[in-house]
C-alpha atoms as a PDB file:
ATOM      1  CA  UNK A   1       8.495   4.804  16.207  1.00  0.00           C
ATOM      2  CA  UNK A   2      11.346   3.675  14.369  1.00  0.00           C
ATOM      3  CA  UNK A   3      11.426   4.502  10.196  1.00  0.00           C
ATOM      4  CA  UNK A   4      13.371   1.738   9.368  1.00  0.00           C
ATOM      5  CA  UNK A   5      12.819   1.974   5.932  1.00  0.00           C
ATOM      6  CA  UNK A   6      11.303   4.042   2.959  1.00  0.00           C
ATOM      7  CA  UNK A   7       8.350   3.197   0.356  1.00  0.00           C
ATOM      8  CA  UNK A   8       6.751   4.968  -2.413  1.00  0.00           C
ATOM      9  CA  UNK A   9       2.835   6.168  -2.305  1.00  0.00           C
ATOM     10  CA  UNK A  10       1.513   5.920  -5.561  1.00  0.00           C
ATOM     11  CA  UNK A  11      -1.510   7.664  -6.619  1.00  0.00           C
ATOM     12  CA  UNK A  12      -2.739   6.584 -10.043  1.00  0.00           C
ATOM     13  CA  UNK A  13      -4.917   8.846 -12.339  1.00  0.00           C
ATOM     14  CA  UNK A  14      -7.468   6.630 -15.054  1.00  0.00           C
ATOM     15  CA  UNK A  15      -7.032   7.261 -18.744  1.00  0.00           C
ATOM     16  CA  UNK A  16      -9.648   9.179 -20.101  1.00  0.00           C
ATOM     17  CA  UNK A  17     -11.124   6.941 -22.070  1.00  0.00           C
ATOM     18  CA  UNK A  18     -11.762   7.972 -26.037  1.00  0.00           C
ATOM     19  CA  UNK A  19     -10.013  11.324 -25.062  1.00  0.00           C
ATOM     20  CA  UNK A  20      -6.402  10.090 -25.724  1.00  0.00           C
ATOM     21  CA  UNK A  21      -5.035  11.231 -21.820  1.00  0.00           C
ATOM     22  CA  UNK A  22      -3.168   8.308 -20.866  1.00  0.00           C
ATOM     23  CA  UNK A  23      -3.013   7.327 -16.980  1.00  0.00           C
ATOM     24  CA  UNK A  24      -0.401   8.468 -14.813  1.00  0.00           C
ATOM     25  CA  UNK A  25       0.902   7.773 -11.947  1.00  0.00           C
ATOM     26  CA  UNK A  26       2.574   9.915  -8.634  1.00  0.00           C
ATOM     27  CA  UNK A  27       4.668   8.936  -6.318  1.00  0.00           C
ATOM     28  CA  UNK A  28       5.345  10.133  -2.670  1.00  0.00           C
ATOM     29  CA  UNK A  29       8.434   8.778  -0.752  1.00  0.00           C
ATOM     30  CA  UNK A  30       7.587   8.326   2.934  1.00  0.00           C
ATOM     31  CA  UNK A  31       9.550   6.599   5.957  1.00  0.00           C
ATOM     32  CA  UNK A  32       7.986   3.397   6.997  1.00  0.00           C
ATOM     33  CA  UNK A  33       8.364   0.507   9.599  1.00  0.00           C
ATOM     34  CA  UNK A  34       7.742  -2.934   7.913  1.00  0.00           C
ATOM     35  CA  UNK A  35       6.220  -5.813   9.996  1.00  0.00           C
ATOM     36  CA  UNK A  36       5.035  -9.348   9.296  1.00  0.00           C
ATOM     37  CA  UNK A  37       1.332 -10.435   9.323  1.00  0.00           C
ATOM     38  CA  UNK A  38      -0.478 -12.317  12.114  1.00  0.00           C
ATOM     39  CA  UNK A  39      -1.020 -16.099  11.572  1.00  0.00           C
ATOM     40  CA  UNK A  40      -5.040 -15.044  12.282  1.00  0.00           C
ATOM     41  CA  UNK A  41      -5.030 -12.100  10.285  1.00  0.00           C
ATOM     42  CA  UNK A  42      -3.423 -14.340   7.451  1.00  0.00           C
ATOM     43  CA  UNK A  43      -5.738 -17.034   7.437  1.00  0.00           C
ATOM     44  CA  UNK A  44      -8.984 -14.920   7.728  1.00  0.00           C
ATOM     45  CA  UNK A  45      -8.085 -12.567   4.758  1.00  0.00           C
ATOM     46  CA  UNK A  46      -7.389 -15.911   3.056  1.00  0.00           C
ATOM     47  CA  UNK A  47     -11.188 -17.264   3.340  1.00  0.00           C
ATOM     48  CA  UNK A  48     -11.924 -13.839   1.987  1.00  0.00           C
ATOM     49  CA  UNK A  49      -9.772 -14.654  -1.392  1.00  0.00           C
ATOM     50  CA  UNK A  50      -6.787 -11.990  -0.123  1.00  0.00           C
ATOM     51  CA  UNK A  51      -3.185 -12.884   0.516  1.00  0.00           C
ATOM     52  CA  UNK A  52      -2.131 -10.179   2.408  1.00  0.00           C
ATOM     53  CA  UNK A  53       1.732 -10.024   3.099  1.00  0.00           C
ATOM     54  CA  UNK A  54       3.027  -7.369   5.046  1.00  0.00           C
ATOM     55  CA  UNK A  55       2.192  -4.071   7.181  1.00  0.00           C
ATOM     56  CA  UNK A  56       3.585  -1.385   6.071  1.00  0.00           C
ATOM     57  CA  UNK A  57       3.482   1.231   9.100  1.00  0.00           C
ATOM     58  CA  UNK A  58       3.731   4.884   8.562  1.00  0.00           C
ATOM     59  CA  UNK A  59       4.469   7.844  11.833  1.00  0.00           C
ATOM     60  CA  UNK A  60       1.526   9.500  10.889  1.00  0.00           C
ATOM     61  CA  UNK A  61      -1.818   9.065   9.649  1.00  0.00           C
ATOM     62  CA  UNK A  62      -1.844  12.491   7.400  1.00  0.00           C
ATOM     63  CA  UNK A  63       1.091  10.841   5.389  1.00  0.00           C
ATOM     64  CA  UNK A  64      -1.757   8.747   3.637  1.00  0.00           C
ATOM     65  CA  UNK A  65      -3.549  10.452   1.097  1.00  0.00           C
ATOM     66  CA  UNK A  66      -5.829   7.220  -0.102  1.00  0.00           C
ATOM     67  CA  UNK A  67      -3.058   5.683  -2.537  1.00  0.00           C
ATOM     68  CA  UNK A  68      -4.084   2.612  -3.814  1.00  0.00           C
ATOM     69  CA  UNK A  69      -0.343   0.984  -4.602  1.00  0.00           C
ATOM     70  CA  UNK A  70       2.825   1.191  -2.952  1.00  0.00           C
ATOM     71  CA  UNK A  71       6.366   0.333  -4.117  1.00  0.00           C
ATOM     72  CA  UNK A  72       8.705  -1.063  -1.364  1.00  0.00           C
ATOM     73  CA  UNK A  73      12.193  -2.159  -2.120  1.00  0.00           C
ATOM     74  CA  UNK A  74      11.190  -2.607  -6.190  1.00  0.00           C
ATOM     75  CA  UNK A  75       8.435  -4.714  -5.441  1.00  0.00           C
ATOM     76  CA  UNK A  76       4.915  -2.900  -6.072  1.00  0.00           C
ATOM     77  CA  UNK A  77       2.165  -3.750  -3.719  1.00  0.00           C
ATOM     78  CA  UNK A  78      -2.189  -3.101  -3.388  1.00  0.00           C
ATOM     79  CA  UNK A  79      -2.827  -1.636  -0.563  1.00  0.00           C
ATOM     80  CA  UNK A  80      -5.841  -3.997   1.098  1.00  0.00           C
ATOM     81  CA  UNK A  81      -6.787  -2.195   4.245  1.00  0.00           C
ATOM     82  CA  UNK A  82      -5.749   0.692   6.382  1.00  0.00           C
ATOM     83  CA  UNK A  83      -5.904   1.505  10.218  1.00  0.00           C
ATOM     84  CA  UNK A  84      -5.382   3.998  12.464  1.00  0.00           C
ATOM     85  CA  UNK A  85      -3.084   3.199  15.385  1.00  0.00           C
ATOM     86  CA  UNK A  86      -3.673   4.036  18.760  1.00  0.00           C
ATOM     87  CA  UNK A  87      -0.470   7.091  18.384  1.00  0.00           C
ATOM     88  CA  UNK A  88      -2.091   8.140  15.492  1.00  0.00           C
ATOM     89  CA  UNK A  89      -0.055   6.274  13.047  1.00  0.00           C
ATOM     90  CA  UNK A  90      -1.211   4.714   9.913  1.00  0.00           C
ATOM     91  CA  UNK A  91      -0.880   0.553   9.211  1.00  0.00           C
ATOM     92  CA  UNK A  92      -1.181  -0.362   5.286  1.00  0.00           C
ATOM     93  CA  UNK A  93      -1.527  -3.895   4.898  1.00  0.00           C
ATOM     94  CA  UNK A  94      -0.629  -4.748   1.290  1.00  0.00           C
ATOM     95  CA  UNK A  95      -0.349  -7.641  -0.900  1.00  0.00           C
ATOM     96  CA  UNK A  96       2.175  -7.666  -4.001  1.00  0.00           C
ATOM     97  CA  UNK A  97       0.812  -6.900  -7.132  1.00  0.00           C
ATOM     98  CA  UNK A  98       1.002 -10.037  -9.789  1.00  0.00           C
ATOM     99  CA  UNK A  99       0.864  -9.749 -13.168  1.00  0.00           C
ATOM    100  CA  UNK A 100       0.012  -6.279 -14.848  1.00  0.00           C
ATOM    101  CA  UNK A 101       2.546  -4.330 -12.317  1.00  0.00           C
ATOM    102  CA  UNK A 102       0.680  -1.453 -13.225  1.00  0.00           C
ATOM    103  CA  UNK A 103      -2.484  -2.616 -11.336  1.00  0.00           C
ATOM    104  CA  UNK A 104      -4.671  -0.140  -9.280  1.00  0.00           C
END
């Protein structure tokens, strides 16, 4: 597969609420391939109130450790669904994140 690009994993740990820990967030730089989304795939996440706006594919499926953001080229995205590719890679599809870019 080519790694045509790089993104940042981000894990994000909550505040402790009433305990003063603030949360925090960790990053993990992996290669990634970045495709387009499907016309169907689009338009069905749309009924389900997504917007969905790229796949983000990684070379293996152990690079993903369950991070709920991703950063790719300064824009931060949600991860909205995962899958397992036949060569045991790893598809992301995300949606940017609007408004509190700290969302998780």
């Amino acid at each position: 597969m080519l790694k045509a690009d790089v993104c940042d994993l981000i894990q994000v740990s909550p505040a402790a609420e009433g305990v003063g820990i603030e949360r925090t967030e960790t990053r993990r730089r992996v290669y990634c391939t970045v495709r387009s989304i499907g016309m169907q795939e689009a338009y069905q996440a749309m009924g389900q109130g997504l917007a969905p706006e790229l796949k983000v594919i990684l070379a293996h499926d152990f690079e993903y450790h369950d991070e709920p953001l991703l950063e790719l080229g300064g824009k931060r995205h949600k991860i909205l669904r995962t899958y397992v590719t036949e060569d045991d890679g790893i598809e992301l599809t995300v949606q940017k994140v609007t408004g509190n870019a700290r969302e998780g």
